[in-house]
Structure formats: structure tokens, C-alpha cells
N, C-alpha and C. Protein backbone atom coordinates (compact mmCIF):
# COMPACT_ATOMS: atom_id res chain seq x y z
N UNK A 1 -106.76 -123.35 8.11
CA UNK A 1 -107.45 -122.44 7.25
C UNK A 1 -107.99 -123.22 6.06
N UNK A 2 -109.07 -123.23 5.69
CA UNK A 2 -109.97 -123.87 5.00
C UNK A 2 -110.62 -123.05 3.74
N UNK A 3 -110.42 -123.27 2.57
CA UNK A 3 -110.50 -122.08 1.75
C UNK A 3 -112.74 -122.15 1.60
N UNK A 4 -113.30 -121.15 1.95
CA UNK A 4 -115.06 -122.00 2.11
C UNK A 4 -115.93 -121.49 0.21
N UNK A 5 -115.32 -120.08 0.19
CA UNK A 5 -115.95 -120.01 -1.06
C UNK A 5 -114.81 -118.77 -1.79
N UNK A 6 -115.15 -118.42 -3.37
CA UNK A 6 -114.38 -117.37 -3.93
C UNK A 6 -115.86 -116.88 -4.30
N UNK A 7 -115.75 -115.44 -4.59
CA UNK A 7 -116.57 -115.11 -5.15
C UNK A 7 -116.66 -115.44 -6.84
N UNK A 8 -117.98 -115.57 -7.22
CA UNK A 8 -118.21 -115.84 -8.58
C UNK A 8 -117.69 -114.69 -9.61
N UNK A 9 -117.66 -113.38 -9.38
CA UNK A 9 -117.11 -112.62 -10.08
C UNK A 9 -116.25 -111.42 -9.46
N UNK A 10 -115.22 -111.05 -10.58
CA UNK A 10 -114.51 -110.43 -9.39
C UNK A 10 -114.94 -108.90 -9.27
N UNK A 11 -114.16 -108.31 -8.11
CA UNK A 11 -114.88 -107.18 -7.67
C UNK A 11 -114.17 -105.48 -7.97
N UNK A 12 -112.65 -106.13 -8.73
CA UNK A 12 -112.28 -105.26 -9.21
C UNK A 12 -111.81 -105.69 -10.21
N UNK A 13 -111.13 -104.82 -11.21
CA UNK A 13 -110.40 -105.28 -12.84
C UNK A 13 -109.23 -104.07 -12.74
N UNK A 14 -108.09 -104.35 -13.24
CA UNK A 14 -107.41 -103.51 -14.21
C UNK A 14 -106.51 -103.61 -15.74
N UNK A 15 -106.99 -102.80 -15.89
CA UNK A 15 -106.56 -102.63 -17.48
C UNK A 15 -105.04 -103.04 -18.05
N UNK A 16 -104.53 -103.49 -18.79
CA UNK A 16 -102.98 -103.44 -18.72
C UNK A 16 -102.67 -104.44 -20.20
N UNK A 17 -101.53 -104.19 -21.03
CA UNK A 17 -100.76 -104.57 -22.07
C UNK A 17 -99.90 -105.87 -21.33
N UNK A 18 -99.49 -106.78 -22.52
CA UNK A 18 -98.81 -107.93 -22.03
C UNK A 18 -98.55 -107.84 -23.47
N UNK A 19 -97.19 -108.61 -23.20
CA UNK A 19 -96.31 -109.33 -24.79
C UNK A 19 -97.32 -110.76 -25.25
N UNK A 20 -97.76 -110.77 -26.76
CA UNK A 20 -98.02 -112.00 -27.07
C UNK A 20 -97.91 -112.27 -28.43
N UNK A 21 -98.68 -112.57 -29.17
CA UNK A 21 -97.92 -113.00 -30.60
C UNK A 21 -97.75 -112.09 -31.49
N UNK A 22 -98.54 -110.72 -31.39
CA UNK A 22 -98.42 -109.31 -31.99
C UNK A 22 -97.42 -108.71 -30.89
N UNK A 23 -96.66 -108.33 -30.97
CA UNK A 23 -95.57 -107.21 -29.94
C UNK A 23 -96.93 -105.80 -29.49
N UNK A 24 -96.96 -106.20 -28.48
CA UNK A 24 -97.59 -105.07 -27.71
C UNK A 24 -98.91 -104.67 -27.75
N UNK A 25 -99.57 -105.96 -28.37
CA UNK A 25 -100.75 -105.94 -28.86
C UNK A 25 -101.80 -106.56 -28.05
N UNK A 26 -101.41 -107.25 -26.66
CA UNK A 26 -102.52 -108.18 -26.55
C UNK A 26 -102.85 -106.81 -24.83
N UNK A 27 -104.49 -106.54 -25.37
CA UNK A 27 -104.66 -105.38 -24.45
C UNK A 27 -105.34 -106.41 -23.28
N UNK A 28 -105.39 -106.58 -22.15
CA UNK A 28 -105.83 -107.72 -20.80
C UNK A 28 -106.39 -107.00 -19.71
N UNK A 29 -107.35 -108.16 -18.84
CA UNK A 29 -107.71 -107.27 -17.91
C UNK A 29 -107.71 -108.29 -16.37
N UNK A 30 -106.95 -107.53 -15.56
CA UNK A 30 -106.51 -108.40 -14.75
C UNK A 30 -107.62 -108.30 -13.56
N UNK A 31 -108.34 -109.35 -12.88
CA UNK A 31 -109.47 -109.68 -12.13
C UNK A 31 -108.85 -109.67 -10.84
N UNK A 32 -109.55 -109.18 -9.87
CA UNK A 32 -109.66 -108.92 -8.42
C UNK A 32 -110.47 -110.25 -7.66
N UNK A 33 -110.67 -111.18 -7.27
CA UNK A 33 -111.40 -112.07 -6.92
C UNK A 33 -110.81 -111.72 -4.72
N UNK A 34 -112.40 -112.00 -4.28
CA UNK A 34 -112.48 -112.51 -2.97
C UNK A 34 -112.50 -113.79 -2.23
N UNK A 35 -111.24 -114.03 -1.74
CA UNK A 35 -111.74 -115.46 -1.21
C UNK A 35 -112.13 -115.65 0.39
N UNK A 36 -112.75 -116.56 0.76
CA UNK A 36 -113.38 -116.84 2.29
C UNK A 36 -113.00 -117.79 2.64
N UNK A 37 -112.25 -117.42 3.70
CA UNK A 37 -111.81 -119.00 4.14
C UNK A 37 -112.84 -118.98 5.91
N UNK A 38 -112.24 -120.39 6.40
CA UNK A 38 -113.14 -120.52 7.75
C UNK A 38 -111.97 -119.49 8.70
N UNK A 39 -111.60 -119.31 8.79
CA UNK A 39 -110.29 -118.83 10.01
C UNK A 39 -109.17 -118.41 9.91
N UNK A 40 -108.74 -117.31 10.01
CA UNK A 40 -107.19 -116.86 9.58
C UNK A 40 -106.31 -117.37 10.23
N UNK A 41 -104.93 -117.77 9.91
CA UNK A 41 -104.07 -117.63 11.13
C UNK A 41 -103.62 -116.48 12.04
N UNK A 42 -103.26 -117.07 13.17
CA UNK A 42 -102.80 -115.70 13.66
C UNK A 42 -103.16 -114.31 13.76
N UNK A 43 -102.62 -113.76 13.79
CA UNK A 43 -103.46 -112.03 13.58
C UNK A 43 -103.59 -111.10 12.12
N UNK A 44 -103.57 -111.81 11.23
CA UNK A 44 -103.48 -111.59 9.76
C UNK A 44 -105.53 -110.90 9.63
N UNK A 45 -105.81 -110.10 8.82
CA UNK A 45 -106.99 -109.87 8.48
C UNK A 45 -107.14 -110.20 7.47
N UNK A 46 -105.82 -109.91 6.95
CA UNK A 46 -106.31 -110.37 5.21
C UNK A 46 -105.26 -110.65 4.51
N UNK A 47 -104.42 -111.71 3.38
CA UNK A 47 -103.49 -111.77 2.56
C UNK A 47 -103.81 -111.78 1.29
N UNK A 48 -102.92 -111.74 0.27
CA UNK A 48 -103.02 -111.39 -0.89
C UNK A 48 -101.73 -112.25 -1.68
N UNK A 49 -102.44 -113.40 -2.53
CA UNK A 49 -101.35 -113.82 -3.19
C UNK A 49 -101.07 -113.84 -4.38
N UNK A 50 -100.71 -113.90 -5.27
CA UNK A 50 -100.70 -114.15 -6.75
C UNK A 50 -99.34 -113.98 -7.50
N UNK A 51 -99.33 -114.50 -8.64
CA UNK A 51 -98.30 -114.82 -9.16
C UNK A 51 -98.67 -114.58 -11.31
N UNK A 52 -97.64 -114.67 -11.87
CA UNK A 52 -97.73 -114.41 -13.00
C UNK A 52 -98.42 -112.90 -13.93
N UNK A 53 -97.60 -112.03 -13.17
CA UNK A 53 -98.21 -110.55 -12.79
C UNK A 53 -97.12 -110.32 -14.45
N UNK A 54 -97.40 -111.07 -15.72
CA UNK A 54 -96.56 -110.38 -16.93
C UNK A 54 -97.04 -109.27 -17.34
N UNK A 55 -96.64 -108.01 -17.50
CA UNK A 55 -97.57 -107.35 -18.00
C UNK A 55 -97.27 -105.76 -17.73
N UNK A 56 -97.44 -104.94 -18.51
CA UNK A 56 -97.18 -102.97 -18.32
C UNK A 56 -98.24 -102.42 -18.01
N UNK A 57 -98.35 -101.32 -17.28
CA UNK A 57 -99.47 -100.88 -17.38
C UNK A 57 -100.10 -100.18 -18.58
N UNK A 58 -101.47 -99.68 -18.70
CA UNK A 58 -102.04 -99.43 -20.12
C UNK A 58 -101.67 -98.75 -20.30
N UNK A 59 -101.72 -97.55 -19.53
CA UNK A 59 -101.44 -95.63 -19.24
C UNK A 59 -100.09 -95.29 -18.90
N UNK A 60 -99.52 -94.20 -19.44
CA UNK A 60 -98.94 -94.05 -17.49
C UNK A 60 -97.19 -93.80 -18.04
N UNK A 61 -96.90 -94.36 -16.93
CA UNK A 61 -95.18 -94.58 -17.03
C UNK A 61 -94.10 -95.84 -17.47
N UNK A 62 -95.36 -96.63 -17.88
CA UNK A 62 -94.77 -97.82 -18.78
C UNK A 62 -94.82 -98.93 -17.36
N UNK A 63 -94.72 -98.88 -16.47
CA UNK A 63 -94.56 -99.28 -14.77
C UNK A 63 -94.53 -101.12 -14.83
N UNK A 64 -94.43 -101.54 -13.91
CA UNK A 64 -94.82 -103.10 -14.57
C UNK A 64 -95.64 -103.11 -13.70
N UNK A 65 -96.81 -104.51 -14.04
CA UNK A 65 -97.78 -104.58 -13.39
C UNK A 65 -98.30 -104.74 -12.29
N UNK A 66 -97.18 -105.60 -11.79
CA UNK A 66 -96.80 -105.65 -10.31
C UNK A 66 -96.66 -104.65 -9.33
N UNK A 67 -96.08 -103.29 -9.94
CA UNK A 67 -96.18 -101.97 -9.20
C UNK A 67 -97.64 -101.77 -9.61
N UNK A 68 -98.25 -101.55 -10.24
CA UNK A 68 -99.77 -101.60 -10.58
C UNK A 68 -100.74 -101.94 -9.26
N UNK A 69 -100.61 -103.18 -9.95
CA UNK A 69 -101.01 -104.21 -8.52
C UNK A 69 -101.25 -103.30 -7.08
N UNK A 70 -99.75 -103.25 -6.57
CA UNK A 70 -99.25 -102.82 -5.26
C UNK A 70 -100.05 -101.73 -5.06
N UNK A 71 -100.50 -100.75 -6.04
CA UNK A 71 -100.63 -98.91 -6.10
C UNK A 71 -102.39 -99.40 -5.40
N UNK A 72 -103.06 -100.22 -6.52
CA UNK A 72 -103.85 -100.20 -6.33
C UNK A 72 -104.91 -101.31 -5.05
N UNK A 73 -104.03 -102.17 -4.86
CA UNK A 73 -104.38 -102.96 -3.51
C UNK A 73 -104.56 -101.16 -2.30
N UNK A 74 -103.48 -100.86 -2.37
CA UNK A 74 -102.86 -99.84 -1.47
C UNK A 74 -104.47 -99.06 -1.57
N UNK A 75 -105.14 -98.64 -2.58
CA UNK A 75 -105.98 -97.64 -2.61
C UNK A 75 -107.47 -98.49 -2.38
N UNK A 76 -107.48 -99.42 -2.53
CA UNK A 76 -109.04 -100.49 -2.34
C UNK A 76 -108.68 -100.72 -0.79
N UNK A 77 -107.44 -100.87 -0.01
CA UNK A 77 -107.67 -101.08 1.35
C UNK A 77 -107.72 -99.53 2.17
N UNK A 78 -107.46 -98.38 1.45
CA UNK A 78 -107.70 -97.02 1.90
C UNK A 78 -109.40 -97.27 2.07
N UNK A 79 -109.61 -97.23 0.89
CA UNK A 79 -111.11 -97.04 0.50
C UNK A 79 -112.04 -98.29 1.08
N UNK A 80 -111.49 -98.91 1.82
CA UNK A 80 -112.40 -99.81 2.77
C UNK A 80 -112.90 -101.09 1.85
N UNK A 81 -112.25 -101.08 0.56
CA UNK A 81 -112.98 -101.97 -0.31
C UNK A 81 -112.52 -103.51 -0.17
N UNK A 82 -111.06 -103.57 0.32
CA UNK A 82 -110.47 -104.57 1.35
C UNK A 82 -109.76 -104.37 2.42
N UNK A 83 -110.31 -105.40 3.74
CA UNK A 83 -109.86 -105.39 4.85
C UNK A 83 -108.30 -105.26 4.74
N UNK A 84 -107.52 -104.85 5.96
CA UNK A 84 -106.24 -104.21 6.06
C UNK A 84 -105.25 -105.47 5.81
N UNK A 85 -104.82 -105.55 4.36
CA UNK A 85 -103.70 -106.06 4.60
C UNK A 85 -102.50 -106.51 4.96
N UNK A 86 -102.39 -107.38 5.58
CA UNK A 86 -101.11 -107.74 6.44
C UNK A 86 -99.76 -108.83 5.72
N UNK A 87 -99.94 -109.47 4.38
CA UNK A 87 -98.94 -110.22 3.96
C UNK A 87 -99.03 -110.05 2.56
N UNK A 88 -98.43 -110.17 1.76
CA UNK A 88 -98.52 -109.88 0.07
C UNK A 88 -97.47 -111.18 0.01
N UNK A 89 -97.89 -112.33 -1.26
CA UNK A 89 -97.19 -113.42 -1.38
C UNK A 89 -96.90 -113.14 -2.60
N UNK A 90 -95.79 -113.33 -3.48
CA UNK A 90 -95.46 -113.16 -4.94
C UNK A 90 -95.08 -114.14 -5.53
N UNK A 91 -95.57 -115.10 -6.12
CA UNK A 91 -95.30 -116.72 -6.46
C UNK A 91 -94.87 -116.63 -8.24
N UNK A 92 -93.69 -115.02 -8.19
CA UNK A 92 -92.77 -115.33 -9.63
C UNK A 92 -93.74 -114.98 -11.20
N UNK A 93 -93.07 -114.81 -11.83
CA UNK A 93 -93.05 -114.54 -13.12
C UNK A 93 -93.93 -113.27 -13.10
N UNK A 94 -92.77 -112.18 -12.79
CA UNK A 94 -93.08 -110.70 -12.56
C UNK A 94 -92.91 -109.69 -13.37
N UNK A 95 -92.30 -110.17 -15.11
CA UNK A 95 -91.58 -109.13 -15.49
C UNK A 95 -92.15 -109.48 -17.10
N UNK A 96 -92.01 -107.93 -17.66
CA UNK A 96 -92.45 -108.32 -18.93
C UNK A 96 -91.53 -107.52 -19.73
N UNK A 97 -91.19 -107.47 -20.72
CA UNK A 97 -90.11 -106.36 -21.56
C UNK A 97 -91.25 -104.74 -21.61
N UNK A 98 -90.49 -104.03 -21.57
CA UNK A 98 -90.53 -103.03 -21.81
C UNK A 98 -91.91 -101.99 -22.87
N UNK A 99 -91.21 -102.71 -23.86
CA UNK A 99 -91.84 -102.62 -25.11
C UNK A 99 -93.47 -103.86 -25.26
N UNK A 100 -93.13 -104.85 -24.53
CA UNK A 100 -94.03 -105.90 -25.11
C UNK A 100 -93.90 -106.55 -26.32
N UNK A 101 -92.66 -106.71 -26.39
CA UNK A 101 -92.52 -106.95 -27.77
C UNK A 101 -91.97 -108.81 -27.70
N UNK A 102 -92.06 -109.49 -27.10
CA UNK A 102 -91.91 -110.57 -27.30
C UNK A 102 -92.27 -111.97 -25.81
N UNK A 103 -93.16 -112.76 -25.86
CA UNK A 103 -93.25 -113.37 -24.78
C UNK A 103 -92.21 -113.89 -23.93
N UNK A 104 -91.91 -114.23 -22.86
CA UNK A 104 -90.89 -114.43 -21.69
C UNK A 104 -89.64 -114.12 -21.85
N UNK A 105 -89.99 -112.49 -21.58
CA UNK A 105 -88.95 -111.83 -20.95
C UNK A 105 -88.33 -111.53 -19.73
N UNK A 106 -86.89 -111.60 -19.67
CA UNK A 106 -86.03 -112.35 -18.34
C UNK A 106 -85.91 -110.69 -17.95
N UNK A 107 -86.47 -110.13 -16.89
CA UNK A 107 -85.68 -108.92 -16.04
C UNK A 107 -85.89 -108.62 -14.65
N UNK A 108 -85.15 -107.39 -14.31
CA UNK A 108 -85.11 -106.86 -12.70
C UNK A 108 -86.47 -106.84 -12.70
N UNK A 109 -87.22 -107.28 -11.16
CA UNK A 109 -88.68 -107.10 -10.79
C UNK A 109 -88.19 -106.56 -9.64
N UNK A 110 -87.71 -105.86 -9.40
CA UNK A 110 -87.09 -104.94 -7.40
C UNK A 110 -88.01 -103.73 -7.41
N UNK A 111 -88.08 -103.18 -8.32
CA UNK A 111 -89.55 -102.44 -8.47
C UNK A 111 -91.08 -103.11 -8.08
N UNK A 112 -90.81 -104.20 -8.16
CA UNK A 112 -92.42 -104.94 -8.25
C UNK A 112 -92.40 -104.91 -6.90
N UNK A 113 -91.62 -105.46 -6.29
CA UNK A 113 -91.34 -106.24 -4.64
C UNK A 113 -91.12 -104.67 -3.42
N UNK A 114 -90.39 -103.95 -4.49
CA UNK A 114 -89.63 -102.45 -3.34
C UNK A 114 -91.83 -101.62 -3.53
N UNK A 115 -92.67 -101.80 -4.20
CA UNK A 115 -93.52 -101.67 -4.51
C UNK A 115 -94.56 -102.07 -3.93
N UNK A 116 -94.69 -103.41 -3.41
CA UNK A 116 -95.75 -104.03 -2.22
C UNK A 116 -95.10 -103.39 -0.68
N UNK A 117 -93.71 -103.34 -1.05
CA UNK A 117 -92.98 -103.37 0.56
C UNK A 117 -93.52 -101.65 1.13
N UNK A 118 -93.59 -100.79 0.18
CA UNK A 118 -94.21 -99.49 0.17
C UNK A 118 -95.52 -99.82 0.80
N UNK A 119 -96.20 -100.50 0.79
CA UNK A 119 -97.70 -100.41 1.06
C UNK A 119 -98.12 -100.96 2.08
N UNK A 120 -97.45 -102.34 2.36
CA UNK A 120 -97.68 -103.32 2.94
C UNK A 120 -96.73 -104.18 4.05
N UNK A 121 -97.25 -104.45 5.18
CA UNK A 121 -96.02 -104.76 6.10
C UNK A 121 -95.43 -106.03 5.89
N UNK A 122 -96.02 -106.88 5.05
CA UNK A 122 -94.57 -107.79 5.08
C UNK A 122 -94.50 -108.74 3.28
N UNK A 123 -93.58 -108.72 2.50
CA UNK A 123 -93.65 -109.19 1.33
C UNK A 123 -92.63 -110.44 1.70
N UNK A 124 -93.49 -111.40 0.79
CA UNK A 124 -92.63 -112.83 0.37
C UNK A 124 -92.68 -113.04 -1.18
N UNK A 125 -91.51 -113.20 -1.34
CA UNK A 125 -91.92 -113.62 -3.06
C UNK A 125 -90.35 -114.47 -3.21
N UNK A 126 -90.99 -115.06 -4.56
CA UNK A 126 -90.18 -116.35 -4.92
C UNK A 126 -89.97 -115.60 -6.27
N UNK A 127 -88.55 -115.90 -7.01
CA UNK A 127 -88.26 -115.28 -8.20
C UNK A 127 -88.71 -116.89 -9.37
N UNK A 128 -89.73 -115.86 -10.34
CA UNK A 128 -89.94 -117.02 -11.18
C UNK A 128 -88.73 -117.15 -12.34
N UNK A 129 -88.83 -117.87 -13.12
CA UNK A 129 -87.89 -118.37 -14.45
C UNK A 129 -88.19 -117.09 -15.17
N UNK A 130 -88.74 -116.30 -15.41
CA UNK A 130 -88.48 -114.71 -16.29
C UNK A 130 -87.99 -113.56 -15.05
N UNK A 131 -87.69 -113.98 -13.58
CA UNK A 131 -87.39 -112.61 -13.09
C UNK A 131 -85.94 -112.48 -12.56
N UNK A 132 -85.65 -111.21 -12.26
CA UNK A 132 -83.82 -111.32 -11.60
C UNK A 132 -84.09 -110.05 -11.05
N UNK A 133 -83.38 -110.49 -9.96
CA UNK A 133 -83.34 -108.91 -8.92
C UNK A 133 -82.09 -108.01 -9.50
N UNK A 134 -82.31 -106.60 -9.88
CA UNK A 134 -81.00 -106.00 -10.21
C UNK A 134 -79.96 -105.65 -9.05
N UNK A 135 -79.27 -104.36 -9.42
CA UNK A 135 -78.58 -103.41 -8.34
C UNK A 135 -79.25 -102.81 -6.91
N UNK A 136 -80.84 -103.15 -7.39
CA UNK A 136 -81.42 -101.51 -6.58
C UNK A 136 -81.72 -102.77 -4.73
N UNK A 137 -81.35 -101.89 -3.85
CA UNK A 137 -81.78 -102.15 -2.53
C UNK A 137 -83.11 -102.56 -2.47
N UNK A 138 -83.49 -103.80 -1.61
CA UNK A 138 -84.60 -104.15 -1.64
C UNK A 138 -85.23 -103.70 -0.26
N UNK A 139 -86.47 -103.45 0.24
CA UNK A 139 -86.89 -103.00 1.50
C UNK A 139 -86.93 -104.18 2.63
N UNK A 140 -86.44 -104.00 3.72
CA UNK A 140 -86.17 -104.58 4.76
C UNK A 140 -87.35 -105.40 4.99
N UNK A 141 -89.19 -105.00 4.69
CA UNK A 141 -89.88 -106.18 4.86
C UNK A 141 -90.21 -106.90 3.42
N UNK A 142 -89.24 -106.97 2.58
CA UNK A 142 -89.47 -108.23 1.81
C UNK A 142 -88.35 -109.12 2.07
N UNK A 143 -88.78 -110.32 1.99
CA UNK A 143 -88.19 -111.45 1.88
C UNK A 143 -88.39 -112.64 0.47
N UNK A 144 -87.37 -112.66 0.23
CA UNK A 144 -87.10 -113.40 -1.07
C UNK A 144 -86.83 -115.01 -0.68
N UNK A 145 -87.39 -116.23 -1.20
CA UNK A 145 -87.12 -117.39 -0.65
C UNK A 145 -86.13 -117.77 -2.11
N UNK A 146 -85.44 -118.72 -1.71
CA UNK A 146 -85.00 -119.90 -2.72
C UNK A 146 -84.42 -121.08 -1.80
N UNK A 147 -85.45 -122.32 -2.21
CA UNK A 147 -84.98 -123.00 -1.44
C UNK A 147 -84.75 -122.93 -0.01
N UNK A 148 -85.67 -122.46 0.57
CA UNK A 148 -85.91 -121.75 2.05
C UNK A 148 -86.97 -121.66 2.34
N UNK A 149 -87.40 -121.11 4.11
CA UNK A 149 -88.62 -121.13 4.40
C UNK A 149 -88.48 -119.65 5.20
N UNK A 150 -89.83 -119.34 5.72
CA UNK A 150 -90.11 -118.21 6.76
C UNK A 150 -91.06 -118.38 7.10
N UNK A 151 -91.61 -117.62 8.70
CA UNK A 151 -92.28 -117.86 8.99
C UNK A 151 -92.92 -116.18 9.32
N UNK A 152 -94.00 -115.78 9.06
CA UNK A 152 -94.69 -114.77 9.01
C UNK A 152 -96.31 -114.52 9.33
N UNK A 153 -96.61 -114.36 10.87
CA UNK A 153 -98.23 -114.25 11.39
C UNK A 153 -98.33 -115.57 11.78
N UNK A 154 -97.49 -116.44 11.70
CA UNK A 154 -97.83 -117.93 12.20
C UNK A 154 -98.43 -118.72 10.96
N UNK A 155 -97.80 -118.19 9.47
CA UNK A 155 -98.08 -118.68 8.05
C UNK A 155 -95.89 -119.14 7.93
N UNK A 156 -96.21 -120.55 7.78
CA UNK A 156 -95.15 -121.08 7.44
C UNK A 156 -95.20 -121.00 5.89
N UNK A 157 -94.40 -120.22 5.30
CA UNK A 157 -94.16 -120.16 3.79
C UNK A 157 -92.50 -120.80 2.94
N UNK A 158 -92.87 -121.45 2.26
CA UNK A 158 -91.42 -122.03 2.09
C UNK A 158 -91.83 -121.73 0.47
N UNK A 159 -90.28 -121.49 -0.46
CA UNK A 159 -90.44 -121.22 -1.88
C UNK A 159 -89.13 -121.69 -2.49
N UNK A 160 -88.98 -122.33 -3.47
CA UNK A 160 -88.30 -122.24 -4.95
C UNK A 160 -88.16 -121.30 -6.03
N UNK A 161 -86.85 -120.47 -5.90
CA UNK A 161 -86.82 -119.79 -7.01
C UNK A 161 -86.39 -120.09 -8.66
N UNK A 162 -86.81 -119.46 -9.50
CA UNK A 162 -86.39 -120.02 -10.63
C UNK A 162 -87.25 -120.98 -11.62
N UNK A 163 -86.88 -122.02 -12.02
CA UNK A 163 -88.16 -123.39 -12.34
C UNK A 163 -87.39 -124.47 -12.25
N UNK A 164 -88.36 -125.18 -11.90
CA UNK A 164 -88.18 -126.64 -11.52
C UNK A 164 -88.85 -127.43 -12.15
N UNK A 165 -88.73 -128.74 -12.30
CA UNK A 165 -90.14 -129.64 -13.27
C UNK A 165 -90.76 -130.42 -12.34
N UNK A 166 -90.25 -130.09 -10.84
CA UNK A 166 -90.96 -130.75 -9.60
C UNK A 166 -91.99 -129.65 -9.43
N UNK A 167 -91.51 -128.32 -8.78
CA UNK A 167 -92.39 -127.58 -8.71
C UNK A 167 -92.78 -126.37 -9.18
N UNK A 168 -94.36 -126.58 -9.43
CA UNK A 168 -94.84 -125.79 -11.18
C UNK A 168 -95.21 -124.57 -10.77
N UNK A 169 -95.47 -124.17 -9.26
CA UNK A 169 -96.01 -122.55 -8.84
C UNK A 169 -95.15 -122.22 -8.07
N UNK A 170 -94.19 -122.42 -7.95
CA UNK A 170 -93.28 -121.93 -7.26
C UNK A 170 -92.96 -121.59 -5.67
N UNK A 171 -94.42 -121.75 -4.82
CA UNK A 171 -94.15 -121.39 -3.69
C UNK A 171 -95.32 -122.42 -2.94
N UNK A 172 -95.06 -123.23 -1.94
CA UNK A 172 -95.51 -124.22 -1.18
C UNK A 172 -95.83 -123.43 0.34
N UNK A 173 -97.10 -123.08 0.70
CA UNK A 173 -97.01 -123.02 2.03
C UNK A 173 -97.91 -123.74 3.12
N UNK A 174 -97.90 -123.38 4.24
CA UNK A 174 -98.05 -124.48 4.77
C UNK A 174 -98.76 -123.42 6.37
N UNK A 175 -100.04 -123.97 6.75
CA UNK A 175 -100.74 -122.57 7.96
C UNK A 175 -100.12 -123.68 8.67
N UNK A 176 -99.71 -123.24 9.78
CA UNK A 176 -99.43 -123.35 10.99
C UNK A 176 -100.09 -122.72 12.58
N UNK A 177 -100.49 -123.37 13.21
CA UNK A 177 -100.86 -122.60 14.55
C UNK A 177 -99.13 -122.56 15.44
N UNK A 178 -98.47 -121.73 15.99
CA UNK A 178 -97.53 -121.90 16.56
C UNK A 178 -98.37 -121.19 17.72
């Protein structure tokens, strides 16, 4: 898989609060970008990766952004606006305080992850240096790496949880034809 072009601008936005040097002040807008590659693996139509999802939503129920995210992938692939997703990758640093009241804040993201697993048939995510899974049950198609691999559509994905000063994004993968 060969990444061929991204689009120049992206095709959706959403609105959303993040902690930064004012507590609860820095208002952001998180970009939707398309990428084209030459060939999928396997029987995948479409994946979705990203990482560094800090952030509340603007409106609402305070939610973190990551459930955000999930709600609204879920409603752009209803609405035909992206092909049917088949993998959601989460490459860490998922969680923001509450309030927004101070940059890198350490908490439960099982909401973020129990949140793609709602929508989407198979979640991978790597816990970054601000996230920790709490009490709550996680859904049977996510998979959490540390220091491990999986293999999913014939996409070999291997991840590091936590931080490392070897590796700076947290999740290494690797297409495979099997």
C-alpha cells in the first residue's frame, strides 16, 4: 500500500475545546483529511487512523473527543460521505481533563475506544503517556497493544503503550499480503 495523494483540504471539521495556557480557553477545529493510496490490503475499504484526539467536545455532554470522533465518522459513513469503514487505529494521547483546565492530563479513555467499538468492526489502539483504561469493560472488538502485535484484514499492526524516547507515535505498522 502506497500512500498516492491526501487531499489539499479537508472535507470535514469539528468544533471542540482543548486545555492550553488559559484553562478552557483554547476553542480548535479538528480537520477531516482524505487519503489515496494505490491498493488496500485485503478486504478493508477504508481505515481510519489518528492519534492525539486531546480535547472535549464544544456542546453537549462535556464527552471527550474521541467519542466525538467515533459519533461522527459513524454518521459521514451513513451519509455516504466515507466509504464503509472497516478498522479504526488509535495511536494514544486520548484524554483531556474535564474542565480543560490544564495541559497533559493523565485519564480513563474506555469511553473513547468502547466508542469506535460501537460503530466500527474492529478497534486497535495503543495507550499514549496521558491515557489509562479504568474499571469499565472494554468491547470484544477492540484490541489494546503494548508491546505486541495483531493482525487484522491482513494489516500487521504492532504498538507501544505509554512513551518511549525510541518510539515517538506510538504505533508501528506494517501491510502485509498473507
Amino acid at each position: 500500500m502506497k500512500i498516492l495523494s491526501v487531499e489539499k483540504g479537508p472535507f470535514h471539521e469539528i468544533g471542540y475545546r482543548s486545555s492550553g495556557m488559559e484553562p478552557g480557553k483554547w476553542q480548535c477545529l479538528l480537520p477531516f483529511y482524505r487519503v489515496f493510496v494505490d491498493v488496500m490490503p485485503g478486504d478493508i475499504s477504508a481505515f481510519v487512523a489518528m492519534s492525539d484526539l486531546q480535547g472535549r467536545e464544544k456542546k453537549g455532554s462535556n464527552r471527550l473527543l474521541g467519542e466525538v470522533v467515533a459519533e461522527e465518522l459513524a454518521v459521514l459513513e451513513e451519509l455516504g460521505e466515507v466509504p464503509k469503514i472497516d478498522l479504526t487505529i488509535l495511536a494514544g494521547d486520548l484524554y483531556d481533563y474535564p474542565d480543560c483546565n490544564k495541559k497533559g492530563g493523565t485519564g480513563d479513555i474506555s469511553s473513547v475506544l468502547n466508542a469506535f467499538a460501537a460503530h466500527f468492526p474492529n478497534v486497535v489502539a495503543v495507550l499514549g503517556n496521558h491515557d489509562m483504561l479504568g474499571q469499565a469493560a472494554l468491547a470484544d472488538n477492540v484490541t489494546v497493544l503494548d508491546g505486541d502485535s495483531c493482525m487484522i484484514k491482513g494489516i500487521i499492526i504492532g504498538g507501544v503503550s505509554g512513551s518511549s524516547s525510541t518510539v515517538d507515535k506510538k504505533i508501528i505498522s506494517k501491510i502485509s499480503k498473507i
